[in-house]
C-alpha atoms as a PDB file:
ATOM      1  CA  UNK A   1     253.116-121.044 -36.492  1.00  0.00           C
ATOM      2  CA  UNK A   2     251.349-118.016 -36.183  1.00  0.00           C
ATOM      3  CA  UNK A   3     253.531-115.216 -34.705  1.00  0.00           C
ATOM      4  CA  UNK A   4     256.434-114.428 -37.066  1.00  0.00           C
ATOM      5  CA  UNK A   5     259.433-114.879 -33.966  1.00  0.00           C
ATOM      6  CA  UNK A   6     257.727-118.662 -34.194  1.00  0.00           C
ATOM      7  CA  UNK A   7     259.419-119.031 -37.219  1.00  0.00           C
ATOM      8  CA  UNK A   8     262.561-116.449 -37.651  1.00  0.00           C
ATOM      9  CA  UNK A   9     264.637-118.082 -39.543  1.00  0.00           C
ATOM     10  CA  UNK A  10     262.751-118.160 -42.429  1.00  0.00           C
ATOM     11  CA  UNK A  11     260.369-115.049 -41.987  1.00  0.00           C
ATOM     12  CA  UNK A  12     263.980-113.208 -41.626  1.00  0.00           C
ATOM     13  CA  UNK A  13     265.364-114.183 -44.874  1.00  0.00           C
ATOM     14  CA  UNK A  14     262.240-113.692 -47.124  1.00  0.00           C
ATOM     15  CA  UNK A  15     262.039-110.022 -45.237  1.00  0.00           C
ATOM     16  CA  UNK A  16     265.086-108.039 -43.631  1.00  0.00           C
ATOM     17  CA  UNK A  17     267.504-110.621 -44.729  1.00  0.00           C
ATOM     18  CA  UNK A  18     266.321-111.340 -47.912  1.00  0.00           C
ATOM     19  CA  UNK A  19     269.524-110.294 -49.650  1.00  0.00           C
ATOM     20  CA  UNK A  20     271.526-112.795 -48.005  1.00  0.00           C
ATOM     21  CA  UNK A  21     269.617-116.068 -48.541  1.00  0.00           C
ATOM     22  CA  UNK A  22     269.796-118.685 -51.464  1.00  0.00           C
ATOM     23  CA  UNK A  23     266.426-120.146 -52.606  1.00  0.00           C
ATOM     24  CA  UNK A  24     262.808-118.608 -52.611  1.00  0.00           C
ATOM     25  CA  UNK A  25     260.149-121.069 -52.059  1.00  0.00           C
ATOM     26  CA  UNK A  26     259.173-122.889 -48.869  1.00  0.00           C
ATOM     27  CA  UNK A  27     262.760-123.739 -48.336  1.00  0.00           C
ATOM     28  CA  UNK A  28     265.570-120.823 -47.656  1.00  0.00           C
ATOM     29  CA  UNK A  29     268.961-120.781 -46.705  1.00  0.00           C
ATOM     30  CA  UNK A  30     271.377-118.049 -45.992  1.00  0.00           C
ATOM     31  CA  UNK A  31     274.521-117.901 -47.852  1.00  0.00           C
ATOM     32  CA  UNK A  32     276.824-120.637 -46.076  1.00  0.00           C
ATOM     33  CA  UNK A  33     279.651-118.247 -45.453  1.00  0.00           C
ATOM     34  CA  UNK A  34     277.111-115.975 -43.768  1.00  0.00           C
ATOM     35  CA  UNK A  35     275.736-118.638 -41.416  1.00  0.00           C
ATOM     36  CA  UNK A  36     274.402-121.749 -41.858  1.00  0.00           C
ATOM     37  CA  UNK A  37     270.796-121.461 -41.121  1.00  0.00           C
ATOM     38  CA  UNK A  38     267.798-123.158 -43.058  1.00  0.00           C
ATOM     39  CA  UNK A  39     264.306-121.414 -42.412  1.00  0.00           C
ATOM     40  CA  UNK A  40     261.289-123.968 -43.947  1.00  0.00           C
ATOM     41  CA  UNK A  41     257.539-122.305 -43.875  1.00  0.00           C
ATOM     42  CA  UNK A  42     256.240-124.884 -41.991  1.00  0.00           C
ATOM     43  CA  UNK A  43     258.889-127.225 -40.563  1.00  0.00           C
ATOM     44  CA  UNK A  44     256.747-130.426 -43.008  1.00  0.00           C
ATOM     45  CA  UNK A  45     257.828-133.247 -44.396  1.00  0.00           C
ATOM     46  CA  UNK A  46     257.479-131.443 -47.384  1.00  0.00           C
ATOM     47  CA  UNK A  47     259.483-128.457 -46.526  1.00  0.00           C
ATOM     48  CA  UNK A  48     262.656-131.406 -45.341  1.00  0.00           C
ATOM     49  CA  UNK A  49     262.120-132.793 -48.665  1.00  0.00           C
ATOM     50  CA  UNK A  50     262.547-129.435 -50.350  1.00  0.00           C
ATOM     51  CA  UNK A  51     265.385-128.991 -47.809  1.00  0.00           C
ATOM     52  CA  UNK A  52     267.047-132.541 -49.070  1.00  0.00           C
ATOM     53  CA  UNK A  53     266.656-131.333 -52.791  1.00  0.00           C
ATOM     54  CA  UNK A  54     269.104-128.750 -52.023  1.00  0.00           C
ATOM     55  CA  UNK A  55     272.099-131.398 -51.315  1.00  0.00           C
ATOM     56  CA  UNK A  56     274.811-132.853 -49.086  1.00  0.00           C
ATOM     57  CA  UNK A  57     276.454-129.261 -49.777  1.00  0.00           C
ATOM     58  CA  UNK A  58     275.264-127.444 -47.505  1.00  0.00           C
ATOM     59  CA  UNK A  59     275.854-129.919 -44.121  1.00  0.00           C
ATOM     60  CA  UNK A  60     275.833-128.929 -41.491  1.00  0.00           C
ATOM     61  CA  UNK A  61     272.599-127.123 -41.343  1.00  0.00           C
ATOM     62  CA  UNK A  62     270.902-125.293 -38.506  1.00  0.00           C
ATOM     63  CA  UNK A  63     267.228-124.922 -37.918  1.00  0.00           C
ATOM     64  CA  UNK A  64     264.749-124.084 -35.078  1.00  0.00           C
ATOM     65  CA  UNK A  65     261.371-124.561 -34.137  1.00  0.00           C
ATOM     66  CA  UNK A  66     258.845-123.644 -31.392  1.00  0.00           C
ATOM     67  CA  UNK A  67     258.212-127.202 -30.416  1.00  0.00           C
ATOM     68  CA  UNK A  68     260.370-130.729 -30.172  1.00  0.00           C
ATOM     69  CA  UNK A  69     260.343-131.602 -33.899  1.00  0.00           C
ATOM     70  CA  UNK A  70     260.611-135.272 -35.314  1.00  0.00           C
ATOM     71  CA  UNK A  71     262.967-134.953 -38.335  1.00  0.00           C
ATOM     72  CA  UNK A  72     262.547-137.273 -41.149  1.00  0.00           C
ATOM     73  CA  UNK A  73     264.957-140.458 -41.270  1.00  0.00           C
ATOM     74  CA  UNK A  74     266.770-138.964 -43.770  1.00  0.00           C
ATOM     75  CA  UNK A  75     268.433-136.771 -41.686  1.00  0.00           C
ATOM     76  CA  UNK A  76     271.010-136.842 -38.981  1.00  0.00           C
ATOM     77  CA  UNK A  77     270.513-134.562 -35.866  1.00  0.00           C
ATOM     78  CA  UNK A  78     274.331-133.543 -34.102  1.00  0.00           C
ATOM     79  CA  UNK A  79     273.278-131.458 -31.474  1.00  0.00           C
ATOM     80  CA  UNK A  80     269.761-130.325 -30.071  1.00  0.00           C
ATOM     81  CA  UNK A  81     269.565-127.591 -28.079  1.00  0.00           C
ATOM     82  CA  UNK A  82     266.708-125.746 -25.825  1.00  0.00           C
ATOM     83  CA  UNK A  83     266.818-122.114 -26.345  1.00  0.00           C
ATOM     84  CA  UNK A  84     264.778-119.049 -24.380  1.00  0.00           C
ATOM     85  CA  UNK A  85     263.924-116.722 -27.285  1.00  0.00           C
ATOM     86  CA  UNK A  86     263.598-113.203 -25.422  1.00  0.00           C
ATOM     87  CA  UNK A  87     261.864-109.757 -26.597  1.00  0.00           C
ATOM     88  CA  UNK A  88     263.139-106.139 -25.333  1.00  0.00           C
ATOM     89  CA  UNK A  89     260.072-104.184 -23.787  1.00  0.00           C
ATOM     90  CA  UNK A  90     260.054-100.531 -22.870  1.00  0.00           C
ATOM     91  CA  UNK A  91     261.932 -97.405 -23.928  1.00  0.00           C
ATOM     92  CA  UNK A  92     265.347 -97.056 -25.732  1.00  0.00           C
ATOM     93  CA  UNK A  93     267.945 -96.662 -23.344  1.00  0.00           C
ATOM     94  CA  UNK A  94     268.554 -93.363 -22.513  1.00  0.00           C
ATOM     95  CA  UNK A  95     272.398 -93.789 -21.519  1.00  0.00           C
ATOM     96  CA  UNK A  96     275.016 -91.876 -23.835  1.00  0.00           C
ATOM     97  CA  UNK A  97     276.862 -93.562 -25.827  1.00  0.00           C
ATOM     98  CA  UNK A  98     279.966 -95.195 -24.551  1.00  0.00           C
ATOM     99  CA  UNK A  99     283.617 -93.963 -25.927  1.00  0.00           C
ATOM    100  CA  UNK A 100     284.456 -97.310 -25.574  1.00  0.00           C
ATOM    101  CA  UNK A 101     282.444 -98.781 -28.533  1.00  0.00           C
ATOM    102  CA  UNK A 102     283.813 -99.091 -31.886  1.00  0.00           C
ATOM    103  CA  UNK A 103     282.101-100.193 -34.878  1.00  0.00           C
ATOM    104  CA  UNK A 104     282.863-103.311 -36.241  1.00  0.00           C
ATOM    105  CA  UNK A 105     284.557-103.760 -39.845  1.00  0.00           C
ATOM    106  CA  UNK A 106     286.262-106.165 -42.326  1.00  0.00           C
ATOM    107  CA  UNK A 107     289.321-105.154 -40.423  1.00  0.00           C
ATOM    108  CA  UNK A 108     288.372-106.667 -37.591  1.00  0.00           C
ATOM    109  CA  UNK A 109     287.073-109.839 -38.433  1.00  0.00           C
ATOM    110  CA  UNK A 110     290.386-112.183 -37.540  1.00  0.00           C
ATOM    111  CA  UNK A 111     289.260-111.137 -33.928  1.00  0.00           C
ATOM    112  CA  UNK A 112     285.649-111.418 -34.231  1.00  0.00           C
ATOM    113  CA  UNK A 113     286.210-115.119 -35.351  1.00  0.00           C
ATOM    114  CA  UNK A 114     289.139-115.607 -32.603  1.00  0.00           C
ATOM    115  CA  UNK A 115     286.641-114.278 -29.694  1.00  0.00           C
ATOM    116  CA  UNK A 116     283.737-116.308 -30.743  1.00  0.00           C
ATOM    117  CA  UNK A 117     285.784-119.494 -31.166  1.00  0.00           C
ATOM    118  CA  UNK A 118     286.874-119.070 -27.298  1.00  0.00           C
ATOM    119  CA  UNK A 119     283.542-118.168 -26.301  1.00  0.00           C
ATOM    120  CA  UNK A 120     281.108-119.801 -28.417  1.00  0.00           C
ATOM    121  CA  UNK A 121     278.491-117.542 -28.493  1.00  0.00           C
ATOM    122  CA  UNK A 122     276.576-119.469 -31.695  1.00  0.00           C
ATOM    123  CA  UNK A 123     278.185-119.706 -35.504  1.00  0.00           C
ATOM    124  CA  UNK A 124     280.357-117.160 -36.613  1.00  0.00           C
ATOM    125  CA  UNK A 125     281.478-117.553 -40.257  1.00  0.00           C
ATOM    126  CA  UNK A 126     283.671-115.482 -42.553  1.00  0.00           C
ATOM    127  CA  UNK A 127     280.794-113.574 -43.538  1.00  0.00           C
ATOM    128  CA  UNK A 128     278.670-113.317 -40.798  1.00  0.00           C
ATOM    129  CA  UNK A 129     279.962-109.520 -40.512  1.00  0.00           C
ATOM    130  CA  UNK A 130     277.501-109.083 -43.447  1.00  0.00           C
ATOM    131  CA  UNK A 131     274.479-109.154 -41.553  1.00  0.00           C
ATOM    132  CA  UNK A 132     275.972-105.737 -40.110  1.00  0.00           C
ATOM    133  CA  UNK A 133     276.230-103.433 -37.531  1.00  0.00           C
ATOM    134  CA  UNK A 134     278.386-105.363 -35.393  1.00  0.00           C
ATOM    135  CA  UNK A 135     280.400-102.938 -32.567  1.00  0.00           C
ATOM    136  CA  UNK A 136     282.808-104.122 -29.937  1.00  0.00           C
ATOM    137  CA  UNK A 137     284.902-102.995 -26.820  1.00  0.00           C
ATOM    138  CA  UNK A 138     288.833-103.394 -27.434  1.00  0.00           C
ATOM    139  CA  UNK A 139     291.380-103.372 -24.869  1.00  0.00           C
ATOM    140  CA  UNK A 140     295.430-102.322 -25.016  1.00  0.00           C
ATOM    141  CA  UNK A 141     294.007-103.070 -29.029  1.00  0.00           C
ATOM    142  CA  UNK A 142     292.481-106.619 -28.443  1.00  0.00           C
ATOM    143  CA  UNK A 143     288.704-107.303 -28.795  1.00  0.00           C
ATOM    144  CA  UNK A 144     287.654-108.248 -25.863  1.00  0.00           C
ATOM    145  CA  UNK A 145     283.723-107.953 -26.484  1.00  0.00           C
ATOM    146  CA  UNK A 146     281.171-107.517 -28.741  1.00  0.00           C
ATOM    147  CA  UNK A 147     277.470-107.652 -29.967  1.00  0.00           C
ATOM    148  CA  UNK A 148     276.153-107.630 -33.369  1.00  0.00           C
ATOM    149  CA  UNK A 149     272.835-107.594 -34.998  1.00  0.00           C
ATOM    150  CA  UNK A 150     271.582-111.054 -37.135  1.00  0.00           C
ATOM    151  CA  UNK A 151     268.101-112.768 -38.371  1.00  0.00           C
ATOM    152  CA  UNK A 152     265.730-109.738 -38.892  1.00  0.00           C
ATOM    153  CA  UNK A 153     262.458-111.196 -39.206  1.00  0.00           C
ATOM    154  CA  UNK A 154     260.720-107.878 -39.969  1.00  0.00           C
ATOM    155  CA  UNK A 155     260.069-105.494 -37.823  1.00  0.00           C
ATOM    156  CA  UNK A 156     261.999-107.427 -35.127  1.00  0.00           C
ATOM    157  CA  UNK A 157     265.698-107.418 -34.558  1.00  0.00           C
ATOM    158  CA  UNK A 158     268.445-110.035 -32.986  1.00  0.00           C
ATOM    159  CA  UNK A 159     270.882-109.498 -31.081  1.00  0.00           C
ATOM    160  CA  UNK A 160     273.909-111.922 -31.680  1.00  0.00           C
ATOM    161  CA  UNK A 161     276.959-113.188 -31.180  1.00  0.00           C
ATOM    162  CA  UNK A 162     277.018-111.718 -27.192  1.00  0.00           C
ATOM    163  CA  UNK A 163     280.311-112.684 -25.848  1.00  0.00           C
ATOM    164  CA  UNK A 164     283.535-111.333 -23.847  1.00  0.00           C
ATOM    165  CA  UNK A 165     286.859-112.598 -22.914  1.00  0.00           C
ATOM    166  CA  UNK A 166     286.977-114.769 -19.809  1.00  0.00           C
ATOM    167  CA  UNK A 167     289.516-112.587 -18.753  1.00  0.00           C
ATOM    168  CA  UNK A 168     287.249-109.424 -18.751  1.00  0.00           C
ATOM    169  CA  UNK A 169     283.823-110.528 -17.176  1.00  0.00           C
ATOM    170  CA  UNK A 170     282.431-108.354 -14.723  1.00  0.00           C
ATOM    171  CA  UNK A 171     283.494-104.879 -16.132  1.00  0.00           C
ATOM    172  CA  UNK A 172     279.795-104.350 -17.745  1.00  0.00           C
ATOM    173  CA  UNK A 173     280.489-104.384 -21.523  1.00  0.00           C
ATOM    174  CA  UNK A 174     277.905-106.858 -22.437  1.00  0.00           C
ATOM    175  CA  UNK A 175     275.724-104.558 -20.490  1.00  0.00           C
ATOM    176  CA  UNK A 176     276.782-101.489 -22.612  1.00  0.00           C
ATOM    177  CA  UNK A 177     277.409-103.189 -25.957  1.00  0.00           C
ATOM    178  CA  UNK A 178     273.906-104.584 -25.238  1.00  0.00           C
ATOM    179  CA  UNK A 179     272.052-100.788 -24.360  1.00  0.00           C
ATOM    180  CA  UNK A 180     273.816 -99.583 -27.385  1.00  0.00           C
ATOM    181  CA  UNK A 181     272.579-101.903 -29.828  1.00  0.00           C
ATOM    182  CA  UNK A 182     269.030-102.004 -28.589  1.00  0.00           C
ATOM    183  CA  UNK A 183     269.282 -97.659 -29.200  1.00  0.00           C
ATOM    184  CA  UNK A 184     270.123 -98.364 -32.430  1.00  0.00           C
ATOM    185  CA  UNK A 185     267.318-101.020 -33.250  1.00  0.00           C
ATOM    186  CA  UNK A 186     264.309 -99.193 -31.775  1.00  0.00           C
ATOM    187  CA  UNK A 187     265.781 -95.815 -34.145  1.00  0.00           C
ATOM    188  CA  UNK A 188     265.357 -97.899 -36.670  1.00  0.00           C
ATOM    189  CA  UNK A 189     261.733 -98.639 -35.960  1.00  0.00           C
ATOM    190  CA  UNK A 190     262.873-101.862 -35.084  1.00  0.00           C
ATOM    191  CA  UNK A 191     262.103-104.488 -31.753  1.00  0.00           C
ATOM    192  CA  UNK A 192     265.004-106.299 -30.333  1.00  0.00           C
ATOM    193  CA  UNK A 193     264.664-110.139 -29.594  1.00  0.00           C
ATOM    194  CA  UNK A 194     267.528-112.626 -28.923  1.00  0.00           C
ATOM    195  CA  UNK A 195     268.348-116.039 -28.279  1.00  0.00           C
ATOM    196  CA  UNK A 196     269.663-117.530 -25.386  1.00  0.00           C
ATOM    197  CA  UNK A 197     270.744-121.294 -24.078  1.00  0.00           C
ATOM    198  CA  UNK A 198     268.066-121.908 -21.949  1.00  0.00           C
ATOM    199  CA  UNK A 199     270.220-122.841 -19.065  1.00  0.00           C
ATOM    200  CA  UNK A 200     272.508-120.352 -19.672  1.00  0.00           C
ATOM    201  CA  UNK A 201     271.402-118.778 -16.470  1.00  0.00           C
ATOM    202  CA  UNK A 202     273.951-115.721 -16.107  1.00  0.00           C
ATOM    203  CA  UNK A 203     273.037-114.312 -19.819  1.00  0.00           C
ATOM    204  CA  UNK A 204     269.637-114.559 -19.070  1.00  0.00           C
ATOM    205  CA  UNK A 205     269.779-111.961 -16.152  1.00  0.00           C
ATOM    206  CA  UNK A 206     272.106-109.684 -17.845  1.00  0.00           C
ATOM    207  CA  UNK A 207     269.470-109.617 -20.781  1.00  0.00           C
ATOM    208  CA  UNK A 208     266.424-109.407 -18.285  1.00  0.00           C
ATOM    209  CA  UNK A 209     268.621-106.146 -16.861  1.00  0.00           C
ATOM    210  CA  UNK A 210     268.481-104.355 -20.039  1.00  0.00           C
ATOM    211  CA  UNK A 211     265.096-104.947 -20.953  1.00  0.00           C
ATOM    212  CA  UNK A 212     264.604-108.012 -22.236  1.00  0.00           C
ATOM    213  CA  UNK A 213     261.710-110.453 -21.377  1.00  0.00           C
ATOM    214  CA  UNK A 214     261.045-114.267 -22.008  1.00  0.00           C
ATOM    215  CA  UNK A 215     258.749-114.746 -24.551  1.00  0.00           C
ATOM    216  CA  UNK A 216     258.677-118.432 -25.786  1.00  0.00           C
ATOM    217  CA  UNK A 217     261.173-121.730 -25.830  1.00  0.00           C
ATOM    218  CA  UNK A 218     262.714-122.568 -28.928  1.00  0.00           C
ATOM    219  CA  UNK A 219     264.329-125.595 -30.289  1.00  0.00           C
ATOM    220  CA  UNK A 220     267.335-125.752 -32.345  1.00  0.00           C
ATOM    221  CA  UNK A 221     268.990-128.494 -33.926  1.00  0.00           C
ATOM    222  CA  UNK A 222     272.134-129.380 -35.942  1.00  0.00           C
ATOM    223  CA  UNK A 223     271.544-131.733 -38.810  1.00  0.00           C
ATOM    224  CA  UNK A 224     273.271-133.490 -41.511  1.00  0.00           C
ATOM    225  CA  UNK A 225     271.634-134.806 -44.307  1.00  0.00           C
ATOM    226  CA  UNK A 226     272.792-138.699 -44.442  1.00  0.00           C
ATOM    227  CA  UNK A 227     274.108-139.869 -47.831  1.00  0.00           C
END
């Protein structure tokens, strides 16, 4: 792993999300009502080891990697998953800002989780509003879309939890959500970068409208430590 985005996880919470992770060796893990990442230096047998040490507490654990990974027999894989992880090139938007987009707050978070369960844009905990500056669209007082910002593996930037309401696709609000949040990452001296299911076809255009270009696969996988 050479590039930092080969390894976010990890390079994000011993930089911009430092202050949400548990542990401080080669083995990190946000707080699991934040989300329930694990980010290991080098993905070793040593690192799952360290990873073990931690306990059956923190099941179900997420971690990726730039390559297919063997995991040691200790551990239990429940999903795998092939991921396109994308980087924003060019200029900040130059688009005003929408009057449609709020900002996202503790007072919202009932919806947050209620959208994401429908849509199932990747985990969304209790907590996950911590990793901040989340904004959505509303309609008649209902979220019906939203984007947030999640692993910053310094200087980069994700982009998270993309998702609308079946029932409003095709009115462009992941498209101005979207514009919006990459404004406010490149003010803040930041790069955007996402995630996206690899054959997840339709996000992957609306991201390539807005800026964003493939970079490199990544693997994720959902694993259990067996008892």
């Amino acid at each position: 792993m050479t590039h930092i985005l080969d390894n976010p996880i990890y390079n994000a919470l011993k930089t911009g999300n430092k202050k949400l992770s548990i542990g401080d060796g080669q083995v990190t893990i946000f707080r699991r009502d934040v989300a329930p990442f694990a980010g290991m230096e080098s993905n070793s047998n040593e690192d799952f080891e360290a990873l073990t040490a931690l306990g059956p507490q923190i099941n179900p654990v997420v971690i990726f990697s730039p390559v297919k990974h063997n995991l040691p027999g200790n551990w239990e894989i429940l999903r795998e998953f092939e991921m396109l992880q994308m980087v924003h090139e060019g200029p900040a938007p130059t688009n005003p800002a929408s009057q449609q987009i709020t900002d996202l707050d503790d007072s919202h978070i009932a919806q947050m989780i209620e959208l994401t369960q429908l849509t199932k844009p990747g985990p969304f905990l209790q907590r996950t509003i911590e990793f901040g500056n989340y904004t959505g669209i509303f309609d008649d007082g209902k979220l019906v879309s939203m984007v947030g910002q999640r692993m910053q593996p310094s200087p980069y930037i994700e982009l998270s939890a993309v998702c609308t309401h079946p029932d409003h696709l095709g009115k462009g609000y992941a498209g101005i959500l979207l514009n919006e949040q990459i404004k406010r990452v490149i003010k803040a001296n930041g790069i955007p970068f996402l995630h996206v299911l690899a054959d997840n076809e339709s996000a992957i255009r609306v991201y390539e409208r807005v800026g964003f270009k493939a970079r490199s696969p990544m693997f994720g996988y959902v694993i259990n430590i067996q008892e």
